[in-house]
PDB file of N, CA and C in Angstrom:
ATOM      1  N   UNK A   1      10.997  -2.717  -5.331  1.00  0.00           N
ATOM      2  CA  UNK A   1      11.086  -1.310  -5.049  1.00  0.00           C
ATOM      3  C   UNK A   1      12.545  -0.964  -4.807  1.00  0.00           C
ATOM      4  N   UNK A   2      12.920   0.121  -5.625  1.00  0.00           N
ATOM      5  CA  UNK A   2      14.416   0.434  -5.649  1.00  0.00           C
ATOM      6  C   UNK A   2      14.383   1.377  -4.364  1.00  0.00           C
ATOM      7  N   UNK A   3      16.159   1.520  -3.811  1.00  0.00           N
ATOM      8  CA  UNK A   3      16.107   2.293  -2.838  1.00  0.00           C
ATOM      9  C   UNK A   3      15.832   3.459  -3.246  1.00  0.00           C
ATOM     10  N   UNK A   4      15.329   4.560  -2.588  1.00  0.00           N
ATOM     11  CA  UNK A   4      15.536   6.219  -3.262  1.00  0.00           C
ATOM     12  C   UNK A   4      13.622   6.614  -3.699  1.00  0.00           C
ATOM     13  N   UNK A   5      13.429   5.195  -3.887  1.00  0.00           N
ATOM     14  CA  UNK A   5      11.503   5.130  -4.316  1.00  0.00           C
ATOM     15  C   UNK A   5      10.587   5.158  -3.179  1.00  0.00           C
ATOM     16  N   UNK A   6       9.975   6.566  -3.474  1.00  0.00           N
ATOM     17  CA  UNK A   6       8.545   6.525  -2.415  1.00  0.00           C
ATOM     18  C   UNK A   6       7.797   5.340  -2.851  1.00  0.00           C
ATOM     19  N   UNK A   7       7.230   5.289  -1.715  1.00  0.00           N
ATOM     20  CA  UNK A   7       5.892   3.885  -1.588  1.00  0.00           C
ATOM     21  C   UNK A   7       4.829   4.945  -0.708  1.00  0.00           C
ATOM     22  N   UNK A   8       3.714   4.502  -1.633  1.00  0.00           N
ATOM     23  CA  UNK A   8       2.685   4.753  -1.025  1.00  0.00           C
ATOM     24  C   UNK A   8       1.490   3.695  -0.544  1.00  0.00           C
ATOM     25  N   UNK A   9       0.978   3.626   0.744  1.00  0.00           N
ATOM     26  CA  UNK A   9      -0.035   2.246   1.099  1.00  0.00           C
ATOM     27  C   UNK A   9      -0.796   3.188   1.802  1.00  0.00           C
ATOM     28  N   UNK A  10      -2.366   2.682   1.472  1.00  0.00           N
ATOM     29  CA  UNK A  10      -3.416   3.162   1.934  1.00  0.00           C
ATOM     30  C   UNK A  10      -4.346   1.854   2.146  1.00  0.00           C
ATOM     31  N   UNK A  11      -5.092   1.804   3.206  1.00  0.00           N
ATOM     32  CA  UNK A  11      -6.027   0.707   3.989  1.00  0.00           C
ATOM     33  C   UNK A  11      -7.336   1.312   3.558  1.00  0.00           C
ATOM     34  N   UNK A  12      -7.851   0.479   2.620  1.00  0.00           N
ATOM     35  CA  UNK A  12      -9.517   0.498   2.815  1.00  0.00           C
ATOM     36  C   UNK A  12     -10.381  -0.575   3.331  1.00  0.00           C
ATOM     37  N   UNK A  13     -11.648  -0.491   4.137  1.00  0.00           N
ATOM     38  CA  UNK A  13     -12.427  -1.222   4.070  1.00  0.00           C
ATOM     39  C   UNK A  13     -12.542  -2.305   3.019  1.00  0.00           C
ATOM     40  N   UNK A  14     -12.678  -3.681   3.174  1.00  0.00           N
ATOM     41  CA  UNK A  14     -13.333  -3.913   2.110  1.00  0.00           C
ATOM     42  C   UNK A  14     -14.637  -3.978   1.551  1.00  0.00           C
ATOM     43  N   UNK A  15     -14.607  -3.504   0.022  1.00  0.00           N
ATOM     44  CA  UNK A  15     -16.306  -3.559  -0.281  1.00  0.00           C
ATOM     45  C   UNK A  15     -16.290  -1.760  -0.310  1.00  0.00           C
ATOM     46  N   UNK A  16     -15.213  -0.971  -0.101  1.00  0.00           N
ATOM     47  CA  UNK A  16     -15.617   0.593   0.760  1.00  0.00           C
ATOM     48  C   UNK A  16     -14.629   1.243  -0.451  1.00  0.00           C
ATOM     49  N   UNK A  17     -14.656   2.393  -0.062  1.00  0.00           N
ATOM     50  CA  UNK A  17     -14.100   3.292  -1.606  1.00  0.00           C
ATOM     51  C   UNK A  17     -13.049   4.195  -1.215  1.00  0.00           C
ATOM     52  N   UNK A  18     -13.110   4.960   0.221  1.00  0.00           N
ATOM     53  CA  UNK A  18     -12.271   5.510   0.654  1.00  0.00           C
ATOM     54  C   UNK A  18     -11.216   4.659   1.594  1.00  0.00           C
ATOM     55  N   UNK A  19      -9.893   5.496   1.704  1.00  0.00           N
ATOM     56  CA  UNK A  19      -8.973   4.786   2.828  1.00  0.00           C
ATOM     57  C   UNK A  19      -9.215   5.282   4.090  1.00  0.00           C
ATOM     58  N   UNK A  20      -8.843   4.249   5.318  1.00  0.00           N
ATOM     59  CA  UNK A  20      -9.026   4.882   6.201  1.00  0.00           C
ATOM     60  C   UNK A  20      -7.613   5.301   6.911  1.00  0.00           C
ATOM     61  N   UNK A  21      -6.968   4.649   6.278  1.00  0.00           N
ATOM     62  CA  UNK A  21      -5.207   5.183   6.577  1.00  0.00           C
ATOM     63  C   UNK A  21      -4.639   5.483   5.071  1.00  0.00           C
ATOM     64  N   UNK A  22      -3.586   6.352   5.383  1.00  0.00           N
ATOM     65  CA  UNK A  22      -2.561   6.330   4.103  1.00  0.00           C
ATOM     66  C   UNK A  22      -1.346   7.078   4.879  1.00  0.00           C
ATOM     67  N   UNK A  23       0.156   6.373   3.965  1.00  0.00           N
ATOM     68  CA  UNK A  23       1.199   6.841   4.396  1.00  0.00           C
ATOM     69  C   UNK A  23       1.674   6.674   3.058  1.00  0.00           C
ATOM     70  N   UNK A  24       3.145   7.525   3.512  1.00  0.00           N
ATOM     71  CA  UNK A  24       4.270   6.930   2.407  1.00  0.00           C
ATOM     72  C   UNK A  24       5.015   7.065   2.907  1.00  0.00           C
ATOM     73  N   UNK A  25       6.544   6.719   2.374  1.00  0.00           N
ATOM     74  CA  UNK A  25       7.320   6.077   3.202  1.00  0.00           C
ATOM     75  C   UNK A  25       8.686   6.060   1.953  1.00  0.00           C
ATOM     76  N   UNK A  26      10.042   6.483   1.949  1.00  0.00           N
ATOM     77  CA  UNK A  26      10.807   6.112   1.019  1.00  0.00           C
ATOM     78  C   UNK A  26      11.412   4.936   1.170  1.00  0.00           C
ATOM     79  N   UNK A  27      12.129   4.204   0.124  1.00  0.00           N
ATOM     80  CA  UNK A  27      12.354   2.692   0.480  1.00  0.00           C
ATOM     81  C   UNK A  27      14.028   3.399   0.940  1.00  0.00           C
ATOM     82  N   UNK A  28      14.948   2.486   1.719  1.00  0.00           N
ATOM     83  CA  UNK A  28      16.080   2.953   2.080  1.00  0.00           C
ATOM     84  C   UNK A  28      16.633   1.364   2.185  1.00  0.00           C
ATOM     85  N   UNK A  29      17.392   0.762   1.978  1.00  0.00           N
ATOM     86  CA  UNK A  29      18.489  -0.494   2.207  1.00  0.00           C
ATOM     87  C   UNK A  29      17.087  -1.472   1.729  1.00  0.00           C
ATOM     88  N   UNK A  30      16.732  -1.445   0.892  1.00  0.00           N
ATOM     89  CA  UNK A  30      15.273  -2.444   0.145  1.00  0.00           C
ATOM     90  C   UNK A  30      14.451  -2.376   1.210  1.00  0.00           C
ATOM     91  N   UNK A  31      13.955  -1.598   2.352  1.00  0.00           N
ATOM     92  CA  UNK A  31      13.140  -1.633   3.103  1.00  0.00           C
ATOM     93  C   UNK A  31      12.263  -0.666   3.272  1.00  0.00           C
ATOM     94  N   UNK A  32      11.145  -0.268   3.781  1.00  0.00           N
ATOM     95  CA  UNK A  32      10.541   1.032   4.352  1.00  0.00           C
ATOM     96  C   UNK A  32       9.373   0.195   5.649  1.00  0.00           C
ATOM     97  N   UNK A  33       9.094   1.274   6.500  1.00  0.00           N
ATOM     98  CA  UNK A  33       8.521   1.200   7.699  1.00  0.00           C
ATOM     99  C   UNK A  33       7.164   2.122   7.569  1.00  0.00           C
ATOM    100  N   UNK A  34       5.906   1.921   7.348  1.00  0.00           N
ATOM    101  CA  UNK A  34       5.014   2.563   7.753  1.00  0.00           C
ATOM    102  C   UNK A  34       4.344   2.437   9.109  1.00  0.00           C
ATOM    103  N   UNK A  35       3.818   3.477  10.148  1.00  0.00           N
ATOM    104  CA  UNK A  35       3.159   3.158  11.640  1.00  0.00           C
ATOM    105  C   UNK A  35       2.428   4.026  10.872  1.00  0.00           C
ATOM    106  N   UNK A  36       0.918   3.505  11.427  1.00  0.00           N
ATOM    107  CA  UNK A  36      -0.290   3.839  11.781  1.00  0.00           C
ATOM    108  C   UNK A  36      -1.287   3.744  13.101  1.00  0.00           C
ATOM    109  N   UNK A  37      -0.838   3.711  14.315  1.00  0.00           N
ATOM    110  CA  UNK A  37      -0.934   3.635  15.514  1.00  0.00           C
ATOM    111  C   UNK A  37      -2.964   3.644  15.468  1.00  0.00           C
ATOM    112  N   UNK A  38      -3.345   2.778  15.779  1.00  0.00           N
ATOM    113  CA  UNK A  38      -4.618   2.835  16.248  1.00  0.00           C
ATOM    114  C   UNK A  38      -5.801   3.631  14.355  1.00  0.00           C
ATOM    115  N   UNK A  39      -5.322   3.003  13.518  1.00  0.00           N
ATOM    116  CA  UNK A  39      -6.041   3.489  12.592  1.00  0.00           C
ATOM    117  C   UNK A  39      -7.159   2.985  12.042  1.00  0.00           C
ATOM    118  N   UNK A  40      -6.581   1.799  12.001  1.00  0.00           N
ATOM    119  CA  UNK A  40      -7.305   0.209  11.680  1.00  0.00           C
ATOM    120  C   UNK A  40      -8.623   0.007  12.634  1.00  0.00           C
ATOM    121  N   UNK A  41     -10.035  -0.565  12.320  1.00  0.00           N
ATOM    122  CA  UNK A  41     -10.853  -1.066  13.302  1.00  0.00           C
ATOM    123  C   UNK A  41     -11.074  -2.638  13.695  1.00  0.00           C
ATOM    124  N   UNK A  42     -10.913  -3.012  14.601  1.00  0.00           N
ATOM    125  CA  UNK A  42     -10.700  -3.806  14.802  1.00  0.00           C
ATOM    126  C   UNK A  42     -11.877  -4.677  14.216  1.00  0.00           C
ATOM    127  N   UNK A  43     -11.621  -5.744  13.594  1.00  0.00           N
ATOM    128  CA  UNK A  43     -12.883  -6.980  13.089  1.00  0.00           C
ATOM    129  C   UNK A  43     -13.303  -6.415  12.175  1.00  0.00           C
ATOM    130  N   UNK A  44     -12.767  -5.530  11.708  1.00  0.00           N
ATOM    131  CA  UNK A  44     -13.400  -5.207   9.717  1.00  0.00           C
ATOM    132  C   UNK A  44     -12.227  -5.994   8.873  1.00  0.00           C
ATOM    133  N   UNK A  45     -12.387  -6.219   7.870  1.00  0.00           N
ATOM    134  CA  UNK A  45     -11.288  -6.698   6.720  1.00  0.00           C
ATOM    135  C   UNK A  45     -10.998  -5.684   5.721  1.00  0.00           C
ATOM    136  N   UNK A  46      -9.655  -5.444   5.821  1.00  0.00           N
ATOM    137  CA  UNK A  46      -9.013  -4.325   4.426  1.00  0.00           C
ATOM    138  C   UNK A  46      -8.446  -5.349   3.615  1.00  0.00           C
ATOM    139  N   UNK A  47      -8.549  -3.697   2.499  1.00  0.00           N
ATOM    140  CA  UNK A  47      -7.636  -4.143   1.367  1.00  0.00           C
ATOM    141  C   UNK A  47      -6.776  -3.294   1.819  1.00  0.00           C
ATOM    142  N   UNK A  48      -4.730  -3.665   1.295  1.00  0.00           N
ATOM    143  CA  UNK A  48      -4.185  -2.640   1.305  1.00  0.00           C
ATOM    144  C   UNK A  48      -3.287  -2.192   0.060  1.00  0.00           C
ATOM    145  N   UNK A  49      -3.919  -1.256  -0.727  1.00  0.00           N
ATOM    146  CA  UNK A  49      -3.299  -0.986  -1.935  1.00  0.00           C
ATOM    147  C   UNK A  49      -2.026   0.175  -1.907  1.00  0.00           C
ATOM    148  N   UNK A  50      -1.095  -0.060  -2.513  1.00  0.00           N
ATOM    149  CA  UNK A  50       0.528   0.557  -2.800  1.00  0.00           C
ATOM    150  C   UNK A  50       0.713   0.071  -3.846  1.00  0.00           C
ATOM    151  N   UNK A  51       1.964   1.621  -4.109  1.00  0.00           N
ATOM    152  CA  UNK A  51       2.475   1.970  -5.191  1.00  0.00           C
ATOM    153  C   UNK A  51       3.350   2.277  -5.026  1.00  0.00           C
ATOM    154  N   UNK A  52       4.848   2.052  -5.897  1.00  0.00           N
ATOM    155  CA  UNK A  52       6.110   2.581  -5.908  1.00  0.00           C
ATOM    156  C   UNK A  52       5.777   3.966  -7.310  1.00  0.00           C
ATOM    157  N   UNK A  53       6.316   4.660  -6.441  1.00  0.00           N
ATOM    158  CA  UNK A  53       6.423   6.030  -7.514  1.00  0.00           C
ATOM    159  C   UNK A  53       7.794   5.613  -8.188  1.00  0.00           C
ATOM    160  N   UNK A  54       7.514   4.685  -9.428  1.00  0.00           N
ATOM    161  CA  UNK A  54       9.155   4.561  -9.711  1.00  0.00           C
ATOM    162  C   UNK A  54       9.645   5.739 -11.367  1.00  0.00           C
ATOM    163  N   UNK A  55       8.488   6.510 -11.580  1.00  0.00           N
ATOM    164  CA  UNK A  55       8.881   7.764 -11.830  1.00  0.00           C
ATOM    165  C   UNK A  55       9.277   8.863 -11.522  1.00  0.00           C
ATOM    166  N   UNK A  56       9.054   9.019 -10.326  1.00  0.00           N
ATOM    167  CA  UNK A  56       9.228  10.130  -9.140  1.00  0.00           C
ATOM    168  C   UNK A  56       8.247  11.507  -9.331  1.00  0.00           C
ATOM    169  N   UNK A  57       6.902  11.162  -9.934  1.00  0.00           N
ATOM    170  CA  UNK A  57       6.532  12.152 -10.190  1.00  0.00           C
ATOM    171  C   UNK A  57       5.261  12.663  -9.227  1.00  0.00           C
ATOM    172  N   UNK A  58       5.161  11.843  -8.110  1.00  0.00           N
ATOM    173  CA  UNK A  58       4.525  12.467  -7.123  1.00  0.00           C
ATOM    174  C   UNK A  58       2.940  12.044  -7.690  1.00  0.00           C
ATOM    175  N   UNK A  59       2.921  10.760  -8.292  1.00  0.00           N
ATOM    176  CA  UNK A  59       1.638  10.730  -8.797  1.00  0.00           C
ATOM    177  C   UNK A  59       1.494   9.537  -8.871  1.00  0.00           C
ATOM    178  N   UNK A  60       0.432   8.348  -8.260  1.00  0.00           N
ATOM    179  CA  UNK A  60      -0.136   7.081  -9.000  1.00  0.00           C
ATOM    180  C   UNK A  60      -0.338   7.058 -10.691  1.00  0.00           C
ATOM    181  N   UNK A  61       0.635   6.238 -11.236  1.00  0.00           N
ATOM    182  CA  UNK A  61       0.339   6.074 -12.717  1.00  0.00           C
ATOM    183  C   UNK A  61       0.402   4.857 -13.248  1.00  0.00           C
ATOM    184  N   UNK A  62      -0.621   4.357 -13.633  1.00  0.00           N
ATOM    185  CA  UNK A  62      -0.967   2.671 -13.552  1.00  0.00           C
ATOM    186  C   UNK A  62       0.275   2.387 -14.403  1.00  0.00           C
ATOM    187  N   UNK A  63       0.238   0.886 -13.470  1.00  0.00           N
ATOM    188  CA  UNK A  63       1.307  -0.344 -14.102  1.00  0.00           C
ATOM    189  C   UNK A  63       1.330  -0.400 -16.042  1.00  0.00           C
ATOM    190  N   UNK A  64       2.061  -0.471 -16.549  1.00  0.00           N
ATOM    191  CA  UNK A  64       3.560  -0.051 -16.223  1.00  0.00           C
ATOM    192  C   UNK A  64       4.531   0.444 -15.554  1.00  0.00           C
ATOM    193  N   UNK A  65       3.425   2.148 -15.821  1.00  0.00           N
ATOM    194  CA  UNK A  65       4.936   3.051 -15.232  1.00  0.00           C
ATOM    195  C   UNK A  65       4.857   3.464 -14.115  1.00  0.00           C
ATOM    196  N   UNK A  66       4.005   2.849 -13.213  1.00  0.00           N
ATOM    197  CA  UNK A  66       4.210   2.822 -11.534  1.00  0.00           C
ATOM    198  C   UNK A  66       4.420   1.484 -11.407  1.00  0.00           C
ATOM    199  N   UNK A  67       4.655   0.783 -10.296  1.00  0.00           N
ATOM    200  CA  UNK A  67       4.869  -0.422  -9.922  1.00  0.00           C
ATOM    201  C   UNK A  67       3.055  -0.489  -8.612  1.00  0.00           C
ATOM    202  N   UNK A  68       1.979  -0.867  -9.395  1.00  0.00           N
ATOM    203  CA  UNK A  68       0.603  -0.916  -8.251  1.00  0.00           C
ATOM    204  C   UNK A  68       0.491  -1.983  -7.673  1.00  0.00           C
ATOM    205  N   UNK A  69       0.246  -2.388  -6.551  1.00  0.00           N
ATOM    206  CA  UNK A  69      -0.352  -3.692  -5.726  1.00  0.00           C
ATOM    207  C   UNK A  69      -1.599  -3.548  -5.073  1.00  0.00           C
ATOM    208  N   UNK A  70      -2.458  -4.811  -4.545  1.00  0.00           N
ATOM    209  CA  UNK A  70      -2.912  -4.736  -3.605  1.00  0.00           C
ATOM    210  C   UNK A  70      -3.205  -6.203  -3.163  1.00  0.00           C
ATOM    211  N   UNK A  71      -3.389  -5.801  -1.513  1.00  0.00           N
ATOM    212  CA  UNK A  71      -3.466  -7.415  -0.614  1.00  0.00           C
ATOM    213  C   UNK A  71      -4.500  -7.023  -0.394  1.00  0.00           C
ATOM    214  N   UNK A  72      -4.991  -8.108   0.014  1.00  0.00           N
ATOM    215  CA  UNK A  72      -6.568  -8.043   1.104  1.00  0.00           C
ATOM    216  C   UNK A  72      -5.635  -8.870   2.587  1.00  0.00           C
ATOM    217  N   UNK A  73      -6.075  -7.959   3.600  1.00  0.00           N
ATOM    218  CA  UNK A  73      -6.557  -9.254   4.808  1.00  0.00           C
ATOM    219  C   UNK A  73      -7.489  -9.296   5.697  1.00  0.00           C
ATOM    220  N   UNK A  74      -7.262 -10.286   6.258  1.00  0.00           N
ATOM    221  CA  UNK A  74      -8.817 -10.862   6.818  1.00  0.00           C
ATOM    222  C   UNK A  74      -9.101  -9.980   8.094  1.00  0.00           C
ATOM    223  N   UNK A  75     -10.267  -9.637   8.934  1.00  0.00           N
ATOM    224  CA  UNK A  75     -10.295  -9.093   9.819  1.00  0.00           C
ATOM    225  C   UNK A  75      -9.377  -8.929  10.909  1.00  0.00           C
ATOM    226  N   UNK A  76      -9.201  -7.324  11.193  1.00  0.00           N
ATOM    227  CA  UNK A  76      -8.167  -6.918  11.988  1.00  0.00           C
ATOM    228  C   UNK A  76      -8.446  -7.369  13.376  1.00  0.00           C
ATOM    229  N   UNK A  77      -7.015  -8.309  13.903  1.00  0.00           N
ATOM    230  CA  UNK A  77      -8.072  -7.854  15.532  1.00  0.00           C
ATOM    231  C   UNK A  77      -6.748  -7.434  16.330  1.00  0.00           C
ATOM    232  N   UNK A  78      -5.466  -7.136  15.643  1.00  0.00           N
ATOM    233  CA  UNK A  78      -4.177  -6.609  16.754  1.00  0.00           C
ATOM    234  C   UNK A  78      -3.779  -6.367  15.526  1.00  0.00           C
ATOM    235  N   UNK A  79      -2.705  -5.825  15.952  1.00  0.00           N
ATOM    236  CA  UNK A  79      -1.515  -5.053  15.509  1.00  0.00           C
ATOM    237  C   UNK A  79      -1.131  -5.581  14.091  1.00  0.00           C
ATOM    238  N   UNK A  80      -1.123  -4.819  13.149  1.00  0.00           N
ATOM    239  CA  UNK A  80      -0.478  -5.629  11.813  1.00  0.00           C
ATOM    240  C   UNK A  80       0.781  -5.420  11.205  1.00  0.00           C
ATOM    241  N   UNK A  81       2.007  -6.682  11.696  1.00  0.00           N
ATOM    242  CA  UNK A  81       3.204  -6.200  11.149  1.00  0.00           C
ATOM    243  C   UNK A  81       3.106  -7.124   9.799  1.00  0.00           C
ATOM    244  N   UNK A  82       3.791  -6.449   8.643  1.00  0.00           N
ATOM    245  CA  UNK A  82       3.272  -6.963   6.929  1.00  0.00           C
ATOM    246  C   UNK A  82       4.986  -7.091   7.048  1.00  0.00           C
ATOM    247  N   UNK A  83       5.074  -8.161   6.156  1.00  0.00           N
ATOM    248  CA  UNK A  83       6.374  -8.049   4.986  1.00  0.00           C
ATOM    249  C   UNK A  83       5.955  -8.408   3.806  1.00  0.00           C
ATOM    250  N   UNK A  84       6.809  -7.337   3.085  1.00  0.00           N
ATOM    251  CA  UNK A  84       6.244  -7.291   1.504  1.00  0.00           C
ATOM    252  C   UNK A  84       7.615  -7.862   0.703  1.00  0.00           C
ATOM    253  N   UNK A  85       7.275  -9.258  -0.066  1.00  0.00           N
ATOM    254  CA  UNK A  85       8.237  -9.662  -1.029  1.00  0.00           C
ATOM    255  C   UNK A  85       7.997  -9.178  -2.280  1.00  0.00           C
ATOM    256  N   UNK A  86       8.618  -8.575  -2.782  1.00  0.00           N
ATOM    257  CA  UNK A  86       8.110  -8.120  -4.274  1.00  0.00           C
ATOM    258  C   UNK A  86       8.234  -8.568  -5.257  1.00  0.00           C
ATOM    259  N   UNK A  87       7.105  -8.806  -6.085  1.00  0.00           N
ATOM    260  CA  UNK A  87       6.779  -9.641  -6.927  1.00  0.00           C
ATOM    261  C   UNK A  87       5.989  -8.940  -7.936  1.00  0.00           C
ATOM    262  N   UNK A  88       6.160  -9.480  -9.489  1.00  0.00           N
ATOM    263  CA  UNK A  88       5.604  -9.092 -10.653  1.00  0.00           C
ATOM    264  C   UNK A  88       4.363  -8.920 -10.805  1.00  0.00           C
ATOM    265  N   UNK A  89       3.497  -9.398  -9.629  1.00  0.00           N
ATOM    266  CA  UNK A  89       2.100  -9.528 -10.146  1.00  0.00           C
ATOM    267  C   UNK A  89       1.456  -8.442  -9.203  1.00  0.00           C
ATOM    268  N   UNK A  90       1.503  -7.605 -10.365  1.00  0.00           N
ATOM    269  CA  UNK A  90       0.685  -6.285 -10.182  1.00  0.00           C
ATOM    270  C   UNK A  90      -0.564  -6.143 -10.033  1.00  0.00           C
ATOM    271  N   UNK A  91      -1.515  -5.467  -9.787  1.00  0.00           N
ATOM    272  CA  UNK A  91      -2.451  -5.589  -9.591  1.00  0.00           C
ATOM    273  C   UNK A  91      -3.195  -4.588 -10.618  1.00  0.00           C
ATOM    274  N   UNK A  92      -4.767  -5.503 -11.085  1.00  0.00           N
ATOM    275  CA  UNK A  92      -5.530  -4.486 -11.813  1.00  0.00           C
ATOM    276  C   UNK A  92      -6.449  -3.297 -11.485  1.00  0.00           C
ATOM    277  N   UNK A  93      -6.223  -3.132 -10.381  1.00  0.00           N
ATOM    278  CA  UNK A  93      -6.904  -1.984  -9.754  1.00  0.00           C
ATOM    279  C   UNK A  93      -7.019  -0.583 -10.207  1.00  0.00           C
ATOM    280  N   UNK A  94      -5.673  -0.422 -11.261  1.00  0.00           N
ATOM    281  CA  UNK A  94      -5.301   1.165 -11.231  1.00  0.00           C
ATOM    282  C   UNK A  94      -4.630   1.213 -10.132  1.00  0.00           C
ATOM    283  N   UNK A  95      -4.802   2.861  -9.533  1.00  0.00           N
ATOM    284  CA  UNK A  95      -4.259   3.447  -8.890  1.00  0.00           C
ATOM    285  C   UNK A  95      -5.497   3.071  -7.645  1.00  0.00           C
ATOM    286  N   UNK A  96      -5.974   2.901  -7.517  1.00  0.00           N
ATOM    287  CA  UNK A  96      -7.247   2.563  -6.681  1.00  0.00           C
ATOM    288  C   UNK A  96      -7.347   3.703  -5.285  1.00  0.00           C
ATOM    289  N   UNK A  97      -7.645   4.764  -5.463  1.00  0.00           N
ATOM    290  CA  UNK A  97      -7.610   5.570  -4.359  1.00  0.00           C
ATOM    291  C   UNK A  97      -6.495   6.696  -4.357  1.00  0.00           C
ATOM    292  N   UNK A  98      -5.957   6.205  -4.715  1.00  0.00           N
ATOM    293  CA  UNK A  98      -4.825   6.826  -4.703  1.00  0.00           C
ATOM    294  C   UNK A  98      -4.895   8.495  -5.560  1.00  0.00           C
TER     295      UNK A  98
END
C-alpha cells in the first residue's frame, strides 16, 4: 500500500455476510492506524477483509485494479493489535462486503 492510498477493513463474523465494524484509514509513512473501541464480540471468530483503493476512485474494484485481502482470526477475547506485511497474495473474495 502506497502512501497517499485509502485502506479500507471491515470485520465480519465468520460464516456471516455483513460487517460488524468498518473503517478506513489513509496509508501515511507505509503505515495506517484503524481503532474500533469495543466493536468486536468477544469469543466469535472474524474474517477481516481490506482493500487499498489504489485507483482512488472511492470504490472496491476486484484485484487487479484494487489491491483485496482477507485474514481470518480465531476467536476474539481482548484487544486486537494486527500488523499487516504486504504481500501479493490477494485474495479471491472480490470486494467481499465492501
Amino acid at each position: 500500500m502506497e502512501n497517499g492510498q485509502t485502506v479500507h477493513v471491515g470485520f465480519v463474523k465468520q460464516g456471516g455476510k455483513f460487517f460488524d465494524f468498518q473503517s478506513s484509514a489513509v496509508v501515511a509513512n507505509g503505515t495506517f492506524t484503524i481503532m474500533g473501541p469495543q466493536w468486536l464480540t468477544k469469543g466469535i471468530a472474524y474474517n477481516m477483509n481490506y482493500y487499498a483503493d489504489t485507483n482512488n476512485n472511492g470504490l472496491c474494484d476486484q484485484t487487479p485494479t484494487d489491491e483485496v485481502w482477507r485474514r481470518s482470526y480465531p476467536p476474539v477475547m481482548e484487544n486486537l493489535v494486527i500488523t499487516i506485511v504486504r504481500d501479493m497474495n490477494y485474495s479471491n473474495i472480490g470486494c467481499g462486503g465492501f
